[in-house]
C-alpha atoms as a PDB file:
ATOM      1  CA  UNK A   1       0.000   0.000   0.000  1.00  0.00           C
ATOM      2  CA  UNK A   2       1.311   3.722  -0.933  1.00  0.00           C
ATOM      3  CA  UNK A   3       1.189   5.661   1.678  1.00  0.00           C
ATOM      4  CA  UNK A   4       2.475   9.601   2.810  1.00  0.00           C
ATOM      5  CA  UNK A   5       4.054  10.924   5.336  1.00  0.00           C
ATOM      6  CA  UNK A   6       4.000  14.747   6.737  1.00  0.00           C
ATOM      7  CA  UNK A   7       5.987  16.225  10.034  1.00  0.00           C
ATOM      8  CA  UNK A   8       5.227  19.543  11.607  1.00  0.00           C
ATOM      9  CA  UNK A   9       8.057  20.862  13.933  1.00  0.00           C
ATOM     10  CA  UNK A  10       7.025  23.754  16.030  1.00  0.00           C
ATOM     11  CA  UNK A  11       9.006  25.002  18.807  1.00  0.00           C
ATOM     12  CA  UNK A  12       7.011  23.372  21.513  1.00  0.00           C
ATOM     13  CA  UNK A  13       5.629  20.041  19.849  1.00  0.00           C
ATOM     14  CA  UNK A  14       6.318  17.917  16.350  1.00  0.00           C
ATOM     15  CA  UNK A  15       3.822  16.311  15.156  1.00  0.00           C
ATOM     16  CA  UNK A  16       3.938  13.214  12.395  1.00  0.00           C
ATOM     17  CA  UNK A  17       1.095  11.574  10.738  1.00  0.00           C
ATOM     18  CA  UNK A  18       1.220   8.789   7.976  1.00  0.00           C
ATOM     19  CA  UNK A  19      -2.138   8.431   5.341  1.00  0.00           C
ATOM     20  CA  UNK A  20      -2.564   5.665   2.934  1.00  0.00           C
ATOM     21  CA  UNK A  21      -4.157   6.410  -0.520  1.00  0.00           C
ATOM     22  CA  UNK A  22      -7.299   7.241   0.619  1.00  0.00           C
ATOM     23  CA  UNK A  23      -6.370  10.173   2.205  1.00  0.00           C
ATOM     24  CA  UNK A  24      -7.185   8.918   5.327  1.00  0.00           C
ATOM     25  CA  UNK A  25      -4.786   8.941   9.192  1.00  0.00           C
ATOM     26  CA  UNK A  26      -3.379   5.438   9.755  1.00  0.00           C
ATOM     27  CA  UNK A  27      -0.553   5.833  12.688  1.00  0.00           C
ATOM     28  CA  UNK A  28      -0.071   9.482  14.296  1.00  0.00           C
ATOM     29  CA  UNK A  29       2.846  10.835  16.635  1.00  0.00           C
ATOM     30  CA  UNK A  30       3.080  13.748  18.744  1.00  0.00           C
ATOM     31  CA  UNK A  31       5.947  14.518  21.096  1.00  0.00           C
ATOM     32  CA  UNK A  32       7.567  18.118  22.694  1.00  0.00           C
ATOM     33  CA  UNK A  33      10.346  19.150  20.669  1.00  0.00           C
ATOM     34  CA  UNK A  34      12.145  20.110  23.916  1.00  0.00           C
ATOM     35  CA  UNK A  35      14.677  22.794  21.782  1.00  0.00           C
ATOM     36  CA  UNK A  36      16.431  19.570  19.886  1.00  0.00           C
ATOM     37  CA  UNK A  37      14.032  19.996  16.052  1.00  0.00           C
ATOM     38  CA  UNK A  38      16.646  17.298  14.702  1.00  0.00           C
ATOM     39  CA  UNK A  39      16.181  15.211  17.746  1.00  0.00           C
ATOM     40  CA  UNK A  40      12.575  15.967  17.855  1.00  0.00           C
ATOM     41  CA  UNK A  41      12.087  14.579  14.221  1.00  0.00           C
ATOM     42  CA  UNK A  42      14.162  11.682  14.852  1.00  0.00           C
ATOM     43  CA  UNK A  43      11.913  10.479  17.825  1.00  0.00           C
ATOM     44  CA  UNK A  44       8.542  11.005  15.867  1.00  0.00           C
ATOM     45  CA  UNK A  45       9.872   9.286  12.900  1.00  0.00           C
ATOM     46  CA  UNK A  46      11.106   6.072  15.251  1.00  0.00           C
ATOM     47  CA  UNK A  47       7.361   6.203  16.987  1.00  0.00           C
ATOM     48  CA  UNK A  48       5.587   6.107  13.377  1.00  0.00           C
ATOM     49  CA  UNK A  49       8.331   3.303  12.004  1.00  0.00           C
ATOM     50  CA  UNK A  50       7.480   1.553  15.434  1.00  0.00           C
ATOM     51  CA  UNK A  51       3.554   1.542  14.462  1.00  0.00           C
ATOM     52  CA  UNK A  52       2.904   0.303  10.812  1.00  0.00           C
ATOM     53  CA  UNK A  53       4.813  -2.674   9.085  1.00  0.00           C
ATOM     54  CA  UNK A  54       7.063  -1.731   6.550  1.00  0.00           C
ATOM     55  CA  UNK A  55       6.247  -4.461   4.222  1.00  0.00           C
ATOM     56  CA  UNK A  56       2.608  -3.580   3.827  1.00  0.00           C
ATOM     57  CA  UNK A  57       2.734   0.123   4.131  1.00  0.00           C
ATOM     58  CA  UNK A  58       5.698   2.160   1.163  1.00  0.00           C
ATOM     59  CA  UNK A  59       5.890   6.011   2.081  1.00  0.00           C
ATOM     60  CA  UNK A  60       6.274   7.453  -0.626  1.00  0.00           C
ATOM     61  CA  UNK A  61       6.622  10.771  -0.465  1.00  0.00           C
ATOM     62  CA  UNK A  62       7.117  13.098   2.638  1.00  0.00           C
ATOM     63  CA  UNK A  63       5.510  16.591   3.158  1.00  0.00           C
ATOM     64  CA  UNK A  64       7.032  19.104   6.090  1.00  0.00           C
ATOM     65  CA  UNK A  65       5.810  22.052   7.751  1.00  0.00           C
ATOM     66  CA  UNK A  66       6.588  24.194  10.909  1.00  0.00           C
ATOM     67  CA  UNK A  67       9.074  26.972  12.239  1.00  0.00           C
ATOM     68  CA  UNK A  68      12.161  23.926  11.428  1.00  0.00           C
ATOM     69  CA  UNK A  69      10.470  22.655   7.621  1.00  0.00           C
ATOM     70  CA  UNK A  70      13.601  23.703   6.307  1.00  0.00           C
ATOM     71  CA  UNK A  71      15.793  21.607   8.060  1.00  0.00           C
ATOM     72  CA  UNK A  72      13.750  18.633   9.138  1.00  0.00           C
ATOM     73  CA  UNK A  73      13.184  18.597   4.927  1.00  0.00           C
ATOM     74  CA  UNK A  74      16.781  18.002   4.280  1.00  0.00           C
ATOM     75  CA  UNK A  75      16.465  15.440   6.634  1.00  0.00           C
ATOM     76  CA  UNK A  76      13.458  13.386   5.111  1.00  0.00           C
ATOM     77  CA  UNK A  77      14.724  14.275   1.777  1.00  0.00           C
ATOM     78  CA  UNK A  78      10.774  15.760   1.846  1.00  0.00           C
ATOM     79  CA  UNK A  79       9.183  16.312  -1.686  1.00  0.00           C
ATOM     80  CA  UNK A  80       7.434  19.032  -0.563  1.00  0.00           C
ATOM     81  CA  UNK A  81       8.036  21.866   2.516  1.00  0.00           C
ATOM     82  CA  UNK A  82       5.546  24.085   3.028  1.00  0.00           C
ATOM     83  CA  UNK A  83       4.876  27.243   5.029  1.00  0.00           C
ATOM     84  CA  UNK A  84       2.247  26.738   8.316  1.00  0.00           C
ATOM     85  CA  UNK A  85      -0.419  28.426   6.819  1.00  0.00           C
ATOM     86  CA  UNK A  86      -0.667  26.743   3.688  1.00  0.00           C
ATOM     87  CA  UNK A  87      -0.449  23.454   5.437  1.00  0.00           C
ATOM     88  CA  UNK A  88      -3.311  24.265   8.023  1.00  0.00           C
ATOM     89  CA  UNK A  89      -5.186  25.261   5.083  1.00  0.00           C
ATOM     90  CA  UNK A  90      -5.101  22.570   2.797  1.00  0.00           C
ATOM     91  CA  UNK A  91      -5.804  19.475   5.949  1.00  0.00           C
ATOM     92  CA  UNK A  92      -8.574  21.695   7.276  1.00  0.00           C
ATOM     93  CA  UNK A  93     -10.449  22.174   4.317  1.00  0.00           C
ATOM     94  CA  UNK A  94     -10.013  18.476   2.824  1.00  0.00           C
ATOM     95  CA  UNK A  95     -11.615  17.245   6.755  1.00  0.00           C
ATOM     96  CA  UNK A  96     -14.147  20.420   6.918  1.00  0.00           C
ATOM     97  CA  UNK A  97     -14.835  21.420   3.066  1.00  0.00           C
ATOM     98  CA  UNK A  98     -17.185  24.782   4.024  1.00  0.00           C
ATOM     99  CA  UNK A  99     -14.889  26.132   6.940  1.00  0.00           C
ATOM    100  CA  UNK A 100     -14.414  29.641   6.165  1.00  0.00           C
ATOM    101  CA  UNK A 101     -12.523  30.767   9.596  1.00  0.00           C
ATOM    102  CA  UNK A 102      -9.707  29.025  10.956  1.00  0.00           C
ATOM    103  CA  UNK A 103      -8.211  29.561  14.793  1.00  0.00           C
ATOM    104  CA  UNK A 104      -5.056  28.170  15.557  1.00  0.00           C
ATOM    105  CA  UNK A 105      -3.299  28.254  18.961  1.00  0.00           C
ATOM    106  CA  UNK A 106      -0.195  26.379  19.053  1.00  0.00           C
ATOM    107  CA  UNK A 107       2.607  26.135  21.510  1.00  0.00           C
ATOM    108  CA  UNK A 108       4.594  29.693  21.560  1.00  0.00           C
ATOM    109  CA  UNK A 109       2.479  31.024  18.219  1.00  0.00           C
ATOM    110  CA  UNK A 110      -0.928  31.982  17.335  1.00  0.00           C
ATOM    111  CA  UNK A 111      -2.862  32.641  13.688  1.00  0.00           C
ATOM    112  CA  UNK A 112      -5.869  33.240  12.071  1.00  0.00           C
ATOM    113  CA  UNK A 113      -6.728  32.103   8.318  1.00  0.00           C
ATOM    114  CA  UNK A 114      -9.635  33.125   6.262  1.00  0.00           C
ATOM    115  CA  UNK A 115     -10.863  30.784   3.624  1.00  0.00           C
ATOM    116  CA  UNK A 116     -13.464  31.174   0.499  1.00  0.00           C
ATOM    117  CA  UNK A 117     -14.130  28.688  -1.350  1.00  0.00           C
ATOM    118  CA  UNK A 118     -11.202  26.593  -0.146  1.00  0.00           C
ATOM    119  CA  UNK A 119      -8.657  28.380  -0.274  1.00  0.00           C
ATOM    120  CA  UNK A 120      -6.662  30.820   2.099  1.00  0.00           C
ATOM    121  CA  UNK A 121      -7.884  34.280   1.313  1.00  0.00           C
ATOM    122  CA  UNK A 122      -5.937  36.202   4.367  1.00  0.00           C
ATOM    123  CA  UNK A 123      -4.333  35.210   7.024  1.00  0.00           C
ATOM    124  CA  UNK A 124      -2.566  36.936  10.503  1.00  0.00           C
ATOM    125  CA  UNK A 125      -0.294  35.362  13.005  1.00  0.00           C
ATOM    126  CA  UNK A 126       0.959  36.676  16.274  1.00  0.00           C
ATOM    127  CA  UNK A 127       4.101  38.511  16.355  1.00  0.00           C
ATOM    128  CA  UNK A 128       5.842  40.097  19.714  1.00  0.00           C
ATOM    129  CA  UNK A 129       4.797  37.465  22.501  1.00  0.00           C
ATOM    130  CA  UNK A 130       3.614  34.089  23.087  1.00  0.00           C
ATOM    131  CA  UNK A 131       0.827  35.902  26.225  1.00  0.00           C
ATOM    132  CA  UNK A 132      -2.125  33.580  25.491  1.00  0.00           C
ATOM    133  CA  UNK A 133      -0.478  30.737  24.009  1.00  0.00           C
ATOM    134  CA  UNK A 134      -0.279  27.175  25.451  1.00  0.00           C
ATOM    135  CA  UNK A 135       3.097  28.098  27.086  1.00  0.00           C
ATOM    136  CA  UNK A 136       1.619  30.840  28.703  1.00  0.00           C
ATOM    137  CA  UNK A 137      -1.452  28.243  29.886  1.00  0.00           C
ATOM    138  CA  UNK A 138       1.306  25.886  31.004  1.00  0.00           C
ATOM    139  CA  UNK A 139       3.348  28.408  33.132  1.00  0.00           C
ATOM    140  CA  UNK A 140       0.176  29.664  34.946  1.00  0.00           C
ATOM    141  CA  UNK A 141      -1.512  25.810  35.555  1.00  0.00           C
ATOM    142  CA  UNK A 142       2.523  25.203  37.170  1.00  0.00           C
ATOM    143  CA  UNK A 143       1.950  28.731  39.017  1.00  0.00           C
ATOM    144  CA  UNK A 144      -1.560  27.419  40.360  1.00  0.00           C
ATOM    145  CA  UNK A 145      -0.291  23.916  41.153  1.00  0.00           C
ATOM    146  CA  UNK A 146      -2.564  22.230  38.701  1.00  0.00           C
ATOM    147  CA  UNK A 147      -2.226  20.284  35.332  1.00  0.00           C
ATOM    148  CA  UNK A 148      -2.721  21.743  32.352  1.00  0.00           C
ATOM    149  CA  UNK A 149      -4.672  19.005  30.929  1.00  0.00           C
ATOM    150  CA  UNK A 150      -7.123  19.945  33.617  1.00  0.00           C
ATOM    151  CA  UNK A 151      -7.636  23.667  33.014  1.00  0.00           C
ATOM    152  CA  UNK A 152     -10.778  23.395  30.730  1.00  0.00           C
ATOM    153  CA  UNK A 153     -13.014  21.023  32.907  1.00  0.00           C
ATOM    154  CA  UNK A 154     -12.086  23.119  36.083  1.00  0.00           C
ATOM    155  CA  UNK A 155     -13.004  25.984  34.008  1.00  0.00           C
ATOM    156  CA  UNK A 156     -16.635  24.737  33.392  1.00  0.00           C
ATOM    157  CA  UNK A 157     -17.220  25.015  36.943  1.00  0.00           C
ATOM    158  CA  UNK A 158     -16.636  28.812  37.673  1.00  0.00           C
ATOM    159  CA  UNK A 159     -19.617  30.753  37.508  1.00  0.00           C
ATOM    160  CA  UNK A 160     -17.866  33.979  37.755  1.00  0.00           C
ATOM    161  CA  UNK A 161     -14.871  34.053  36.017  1.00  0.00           C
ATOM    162  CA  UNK A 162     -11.966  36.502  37.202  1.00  0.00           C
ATOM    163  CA  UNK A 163     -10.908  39.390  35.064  1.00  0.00           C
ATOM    164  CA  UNK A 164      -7.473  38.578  34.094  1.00  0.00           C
ATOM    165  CA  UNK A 165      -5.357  40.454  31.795  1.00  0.00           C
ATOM    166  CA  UNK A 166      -3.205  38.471  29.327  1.00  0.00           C
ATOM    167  CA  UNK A 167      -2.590  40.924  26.962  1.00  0.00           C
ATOM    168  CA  UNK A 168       1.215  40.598  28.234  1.00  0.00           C
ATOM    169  CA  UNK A 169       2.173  37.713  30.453  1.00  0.00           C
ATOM    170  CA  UNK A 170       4.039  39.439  33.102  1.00  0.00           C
ATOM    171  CA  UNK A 171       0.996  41.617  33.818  1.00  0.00           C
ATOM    172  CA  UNK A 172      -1.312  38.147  33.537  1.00  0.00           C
ATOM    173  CA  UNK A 173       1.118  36.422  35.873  1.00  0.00           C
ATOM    174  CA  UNK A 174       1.157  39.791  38.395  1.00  0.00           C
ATOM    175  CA  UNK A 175      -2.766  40.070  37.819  1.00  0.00           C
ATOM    176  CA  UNK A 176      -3.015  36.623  38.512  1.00  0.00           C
ATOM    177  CA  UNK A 177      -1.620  36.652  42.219  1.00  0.00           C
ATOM    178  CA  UNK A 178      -3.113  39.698  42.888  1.00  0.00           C
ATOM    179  CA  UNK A 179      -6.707  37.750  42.215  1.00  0.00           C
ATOM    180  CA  UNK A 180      -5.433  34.697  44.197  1.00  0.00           C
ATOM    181  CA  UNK A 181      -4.214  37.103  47.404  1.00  0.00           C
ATOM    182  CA  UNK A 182      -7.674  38.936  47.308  1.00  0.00           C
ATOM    183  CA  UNK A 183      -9.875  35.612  47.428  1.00  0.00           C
ATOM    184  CA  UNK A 184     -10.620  34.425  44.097  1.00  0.00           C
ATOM    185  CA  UNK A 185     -11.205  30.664  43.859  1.00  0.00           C
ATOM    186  CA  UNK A 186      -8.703  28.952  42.326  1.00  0.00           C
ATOM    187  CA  UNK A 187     -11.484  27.712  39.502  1.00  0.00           C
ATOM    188  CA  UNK A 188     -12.839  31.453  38.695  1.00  0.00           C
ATOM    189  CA  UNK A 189      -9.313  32.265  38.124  1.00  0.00           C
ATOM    190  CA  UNK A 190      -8.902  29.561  35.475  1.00  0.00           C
ATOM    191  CA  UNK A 191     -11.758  30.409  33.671  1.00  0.00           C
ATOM    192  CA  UNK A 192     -10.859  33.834  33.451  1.00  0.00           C
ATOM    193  CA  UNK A 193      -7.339  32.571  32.325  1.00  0.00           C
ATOM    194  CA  UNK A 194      -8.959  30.479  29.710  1.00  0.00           C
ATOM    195  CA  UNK A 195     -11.446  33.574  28.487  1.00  0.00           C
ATOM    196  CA  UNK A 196      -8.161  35.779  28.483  1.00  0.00           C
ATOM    197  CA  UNK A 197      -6.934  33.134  25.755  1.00  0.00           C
ATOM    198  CA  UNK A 198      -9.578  33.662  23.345  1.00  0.00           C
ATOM    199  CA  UNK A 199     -10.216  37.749  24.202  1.00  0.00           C
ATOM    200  CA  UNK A 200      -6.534  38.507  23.568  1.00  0.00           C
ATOM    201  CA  UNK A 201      -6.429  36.258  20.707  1.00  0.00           C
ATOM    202  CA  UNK A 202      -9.403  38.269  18.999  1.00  0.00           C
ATOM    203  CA  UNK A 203      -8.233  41.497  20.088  1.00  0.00           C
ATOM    204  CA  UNK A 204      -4.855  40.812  18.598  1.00  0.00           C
ATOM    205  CA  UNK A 205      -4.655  38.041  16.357  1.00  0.00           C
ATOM    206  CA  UNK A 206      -8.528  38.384  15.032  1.00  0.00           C
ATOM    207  CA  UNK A 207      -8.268  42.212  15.117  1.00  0.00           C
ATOM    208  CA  UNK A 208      -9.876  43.258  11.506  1.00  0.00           C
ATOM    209  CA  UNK A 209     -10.532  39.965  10.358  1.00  0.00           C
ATOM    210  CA  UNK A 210     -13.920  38.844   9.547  1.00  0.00           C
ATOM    211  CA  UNK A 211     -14.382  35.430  11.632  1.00  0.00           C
ATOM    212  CA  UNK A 212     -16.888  34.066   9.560  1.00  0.00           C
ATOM    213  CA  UNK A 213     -19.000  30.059  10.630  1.00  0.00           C
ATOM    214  CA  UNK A 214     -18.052  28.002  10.099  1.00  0.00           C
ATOM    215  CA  UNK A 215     -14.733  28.342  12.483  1.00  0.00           C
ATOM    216  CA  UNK A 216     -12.683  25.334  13.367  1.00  0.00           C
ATOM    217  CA  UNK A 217     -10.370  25.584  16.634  1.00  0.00           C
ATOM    218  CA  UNK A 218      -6.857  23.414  16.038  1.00  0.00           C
ATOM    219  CA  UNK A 219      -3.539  23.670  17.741  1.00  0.00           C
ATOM    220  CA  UNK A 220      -2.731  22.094  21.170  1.00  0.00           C
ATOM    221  CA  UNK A 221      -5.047  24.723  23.150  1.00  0.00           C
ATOM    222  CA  UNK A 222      -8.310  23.470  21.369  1.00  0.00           C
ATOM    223  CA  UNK A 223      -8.383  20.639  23.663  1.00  0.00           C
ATOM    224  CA  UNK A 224      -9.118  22.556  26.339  1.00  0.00           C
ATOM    225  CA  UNK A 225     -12.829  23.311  26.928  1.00  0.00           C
ATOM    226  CA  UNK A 226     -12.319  25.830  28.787  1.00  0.00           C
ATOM    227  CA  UNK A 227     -10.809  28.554  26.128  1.00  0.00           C
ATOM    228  CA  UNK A 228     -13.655  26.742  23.383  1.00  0.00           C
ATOM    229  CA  UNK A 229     -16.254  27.887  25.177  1.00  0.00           C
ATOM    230  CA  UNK A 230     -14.914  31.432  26.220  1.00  0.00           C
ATOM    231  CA  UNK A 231     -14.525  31.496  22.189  1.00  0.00           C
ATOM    232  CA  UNK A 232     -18.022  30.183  21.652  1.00  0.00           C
ATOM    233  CA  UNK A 233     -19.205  32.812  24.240  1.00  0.00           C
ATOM    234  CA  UNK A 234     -17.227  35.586  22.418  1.00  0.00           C
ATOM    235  CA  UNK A 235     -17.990  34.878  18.752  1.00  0.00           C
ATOM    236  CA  UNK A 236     -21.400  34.057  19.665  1.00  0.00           C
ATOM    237  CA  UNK A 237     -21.857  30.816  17.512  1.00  0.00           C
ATOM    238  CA  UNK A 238     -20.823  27.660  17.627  1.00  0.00           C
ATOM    239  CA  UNK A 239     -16.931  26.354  17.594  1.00  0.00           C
ATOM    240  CA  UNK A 240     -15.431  23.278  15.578  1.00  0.00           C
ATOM    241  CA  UNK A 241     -12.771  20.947  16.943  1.00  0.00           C
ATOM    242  CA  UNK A 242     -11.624  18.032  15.288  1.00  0.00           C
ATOM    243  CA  UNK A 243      -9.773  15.441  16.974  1.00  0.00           C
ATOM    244  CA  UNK A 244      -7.119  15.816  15.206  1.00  0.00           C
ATOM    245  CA  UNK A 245      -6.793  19.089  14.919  1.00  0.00           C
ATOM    246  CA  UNK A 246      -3.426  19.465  16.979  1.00  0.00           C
ATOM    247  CA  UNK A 247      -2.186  17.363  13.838  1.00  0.00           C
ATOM    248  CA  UNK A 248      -3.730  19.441  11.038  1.00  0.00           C
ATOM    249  CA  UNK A 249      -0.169  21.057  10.165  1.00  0.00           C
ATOM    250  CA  UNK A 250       1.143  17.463   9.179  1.00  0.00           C
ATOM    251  CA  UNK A 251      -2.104  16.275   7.727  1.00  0.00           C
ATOM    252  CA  UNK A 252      -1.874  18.725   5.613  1.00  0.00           C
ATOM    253  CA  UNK A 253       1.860  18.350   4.820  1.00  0.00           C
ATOM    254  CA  UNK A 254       1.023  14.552   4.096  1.00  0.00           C
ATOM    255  CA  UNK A 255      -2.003  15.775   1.697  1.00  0.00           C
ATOM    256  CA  UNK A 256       0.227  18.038  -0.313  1.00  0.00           C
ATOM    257  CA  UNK A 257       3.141  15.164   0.024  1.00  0.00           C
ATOM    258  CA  UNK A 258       0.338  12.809  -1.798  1.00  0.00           C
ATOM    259  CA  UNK A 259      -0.184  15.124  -4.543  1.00  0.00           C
ATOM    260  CA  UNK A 260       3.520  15.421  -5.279  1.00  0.00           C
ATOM    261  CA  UNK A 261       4.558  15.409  -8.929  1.00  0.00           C
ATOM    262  CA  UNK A 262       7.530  13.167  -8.460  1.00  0.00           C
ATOM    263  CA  UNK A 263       7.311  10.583  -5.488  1.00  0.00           C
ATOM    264  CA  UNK A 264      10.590   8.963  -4.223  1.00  0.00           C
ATOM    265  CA  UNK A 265      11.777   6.376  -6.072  1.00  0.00           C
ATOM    266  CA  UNK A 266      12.092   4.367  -3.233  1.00  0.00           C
ATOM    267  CA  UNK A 267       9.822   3.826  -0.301  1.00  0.00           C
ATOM    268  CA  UNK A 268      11.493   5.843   2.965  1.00  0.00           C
ATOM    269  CA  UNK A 269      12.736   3.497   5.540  1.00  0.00           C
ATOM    270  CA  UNK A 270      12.338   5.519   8.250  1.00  0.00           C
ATOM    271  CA  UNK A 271      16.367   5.142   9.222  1.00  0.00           C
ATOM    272  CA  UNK A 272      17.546   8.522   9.678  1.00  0.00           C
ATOM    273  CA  UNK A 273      19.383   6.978  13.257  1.00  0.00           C
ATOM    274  CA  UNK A 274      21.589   5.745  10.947  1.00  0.00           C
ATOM    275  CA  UNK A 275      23.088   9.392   9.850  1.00  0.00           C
ATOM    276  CA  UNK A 276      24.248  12.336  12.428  1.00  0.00           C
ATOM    277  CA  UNK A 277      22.844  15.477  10.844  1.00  0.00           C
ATOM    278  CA  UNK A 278      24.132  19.536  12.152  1.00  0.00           C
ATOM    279  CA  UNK A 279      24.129  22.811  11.320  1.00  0.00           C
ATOM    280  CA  UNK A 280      26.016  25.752  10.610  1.00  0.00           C
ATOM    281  CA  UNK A 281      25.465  29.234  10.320  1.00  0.00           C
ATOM    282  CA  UNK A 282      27.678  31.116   7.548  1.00  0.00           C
ATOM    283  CA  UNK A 283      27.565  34.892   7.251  1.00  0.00           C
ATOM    284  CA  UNK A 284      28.165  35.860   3.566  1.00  0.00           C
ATOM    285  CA  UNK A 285      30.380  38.969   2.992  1.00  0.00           C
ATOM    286  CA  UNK A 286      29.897  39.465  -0.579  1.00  0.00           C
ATOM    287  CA  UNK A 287      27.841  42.735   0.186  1.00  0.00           C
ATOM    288  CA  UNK A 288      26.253  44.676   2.725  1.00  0.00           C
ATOM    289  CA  UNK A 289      23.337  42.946   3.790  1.00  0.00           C
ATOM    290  CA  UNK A 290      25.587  39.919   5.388  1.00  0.00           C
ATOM    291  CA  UNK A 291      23.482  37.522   4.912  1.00  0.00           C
ATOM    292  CA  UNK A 292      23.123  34.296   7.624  1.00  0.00           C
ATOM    293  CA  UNK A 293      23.094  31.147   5.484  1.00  0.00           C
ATOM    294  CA  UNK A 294      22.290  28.160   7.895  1.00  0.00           C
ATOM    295  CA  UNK A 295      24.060  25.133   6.226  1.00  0.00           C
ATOM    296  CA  UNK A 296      23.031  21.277   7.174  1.00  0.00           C
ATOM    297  CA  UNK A 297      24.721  18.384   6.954  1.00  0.00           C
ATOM    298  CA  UNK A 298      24.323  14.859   6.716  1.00  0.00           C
ATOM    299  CA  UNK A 299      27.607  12.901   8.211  1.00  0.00           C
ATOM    300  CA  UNK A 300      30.050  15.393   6.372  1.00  0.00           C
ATOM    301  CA  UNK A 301      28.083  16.013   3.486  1.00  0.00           C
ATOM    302  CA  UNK A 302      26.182  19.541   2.847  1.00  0.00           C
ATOM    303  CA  UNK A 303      22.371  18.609   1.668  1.00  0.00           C
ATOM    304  CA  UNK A 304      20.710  22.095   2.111  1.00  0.00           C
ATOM    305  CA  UNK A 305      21.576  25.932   3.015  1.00  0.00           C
ATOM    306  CA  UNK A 306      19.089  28.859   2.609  1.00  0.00           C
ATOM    307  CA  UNK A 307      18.899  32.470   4.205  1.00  0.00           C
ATOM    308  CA  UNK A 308      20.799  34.066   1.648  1.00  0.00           C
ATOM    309  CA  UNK A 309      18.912  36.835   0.119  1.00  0.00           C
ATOM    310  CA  UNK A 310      21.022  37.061  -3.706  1.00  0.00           C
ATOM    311  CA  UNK A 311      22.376  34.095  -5.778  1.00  0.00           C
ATOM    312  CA  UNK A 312      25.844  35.451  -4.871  1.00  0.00           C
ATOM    313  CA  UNK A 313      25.771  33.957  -1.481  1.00  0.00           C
ATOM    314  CA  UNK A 314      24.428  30.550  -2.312  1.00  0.00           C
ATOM    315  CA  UNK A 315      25.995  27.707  -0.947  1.00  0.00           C
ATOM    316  CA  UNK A 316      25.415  24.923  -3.034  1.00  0.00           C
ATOM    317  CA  UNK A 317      25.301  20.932  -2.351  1.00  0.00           C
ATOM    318  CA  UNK A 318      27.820  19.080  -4.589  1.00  0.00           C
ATOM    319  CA  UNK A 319      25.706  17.106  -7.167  1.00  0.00           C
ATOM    320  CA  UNK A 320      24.867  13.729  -5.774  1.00  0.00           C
ATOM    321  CA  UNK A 321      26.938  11.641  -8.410  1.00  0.00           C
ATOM    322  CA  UNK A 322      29.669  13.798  -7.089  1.00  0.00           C
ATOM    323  CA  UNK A 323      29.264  13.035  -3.304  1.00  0.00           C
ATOM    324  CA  UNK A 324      31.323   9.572  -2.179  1.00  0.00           C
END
């Protein structure tokens, strides 16, 4: 059976996914990426290899997406690398063909993508500070002594949720204790933690963008009720989440990895343990701009470089017939 393989690398988690030819999820993976991309990648692609049999199931092609694409594609030897929002995109829209209003909250990054008639009209993503991310929820659940995983269901409880400000998260944090030292219960402070989330994300992220229904909720924080309902509470209407949509970044890399002009000639193997990969950073001095050019390697051998803004500062991989 063909079959298609997508990572997403973010800075928090990497996802993996595998589909067969029917487009449809048959083994999923998602770990932290605990600053380590290369290690990060390495682990997902051992926990997919670890749950399909090789014999019955030939990847053949490979799709990545996320802040490391780049680098985890020289890697995979990927067919295609694509940017976030394109990937969200595309494995929304094949699950959810009418969504016109996507809201993604990820890790340490946040965005917003408008679709007609499948495709991705306009999009936003936050910029300056990860305040209302799932970092942020993480740091204030360790804060309150509770597990994230729990926020949303204590959430549900309050019936009068605090007034926190997470515009910024050392004034959240400060506002936070302040609520705490006055007498707040611990579960009205949650839920106003949670409906912080989703205001600061529409005041910032949403701000000028029409959030048309249907919306679909992905990323790590829709799977906490909590910050779903402040949303459905804000928007007024009702919210989508798919259970996969924490993986809708590599579902959609594996989509765009199925429709691939040229597929590998031969299936991947999933044994990337079997080559030490690094990076360096160059700093071109042919002009002024001094361009960083981030080089990888595979073992000795230089398989990618990009950040150089001219042709006069590319750094180019030997042609393969070339390489012993």
């Amino acid at each position: 059976m063909k079959a298609y393989l997508g990572i997403d690398t973010g800075s928090i988690s990497t996802k993996g996914v595998v589909i067969d030819e029917n487009k449809k999820i048959i083994t999923r993976s998602y770990l932290w990426t605990e600053g380590d991309p290369s290690g990060a990648v390495r682990r997902v692609v051992d926990d997919l290899k670890g749950q399909i049999d090789l014999d019955e199931v030939h990847v053949m092609s490979i799709g990545t997406t996320g802040s490391a694409r780049r680098l985890v594609g020289a890697m995979l030897e990927a067919q295609v690398v694509k940017n976030e929002i394109t990937a969200h995109a595309v494995g929304t829209t094949f699950l959810h063909p009418d969504v016109r209003t996507i809201l993604e909250i990820g890790g340490q990054d946040s965005k917003i993508i408008c679709i007609e008639n499948g495709i991705a009209v306009d999009y936003a993503m936050n910029t300056l500070c990860a305040a209302g991310t799932g970092s942020f929820l993480s740091s204030q659940a360790h804060r309150l002594g509770v597990e994230v995983e729990e926020f949303g269901e204590i959430a549900l409880t309050s019936d009068k949720p605090a007034n926190i400000a997470a515009r910024c998260t050392v004034f959240a944090e400060s506002d936070l204790v302040h609520k705490l030292q006055v007498g707040y219960e611990k579960r009205d402070v949650i839920a106003g933690l949670c409906r912080a989330v989703a205001t600061n994300y529409l005041n910032n992220v949403g701000k000028g963008k029409k959030i048309e229904a249907p919306v679909v909720f992905q990323g790590g924080v829709s799977k906490n009720v909590g910050v779903v309902r402040a949303f459905e509470d804000a928007l007024g209407q009702k919210v989508i989440v798919d259970p996969d949509g924490h993986l809708m970044g590599c579902f959609g890399a594996a989509l765009l990895a199925a429709d691939a002009p040229v597929l590998r000639s031969e299936p991947f193997m999933f044994n990337i343990d079997d080559f030490e990969f690094r990076t360096r950073e160059v700093v071109c001095g042919h002009c002024a701009n001094h361009c960083e050019i981030v080089c990888v390697y595979r073992d000795q051998d230089l398989i990618d470089s990009w950040g150089n803004r001219c042709d006069r500062g590319a750094i180019r991989p030997k042609p393969k017939s070339a390489v012993a």
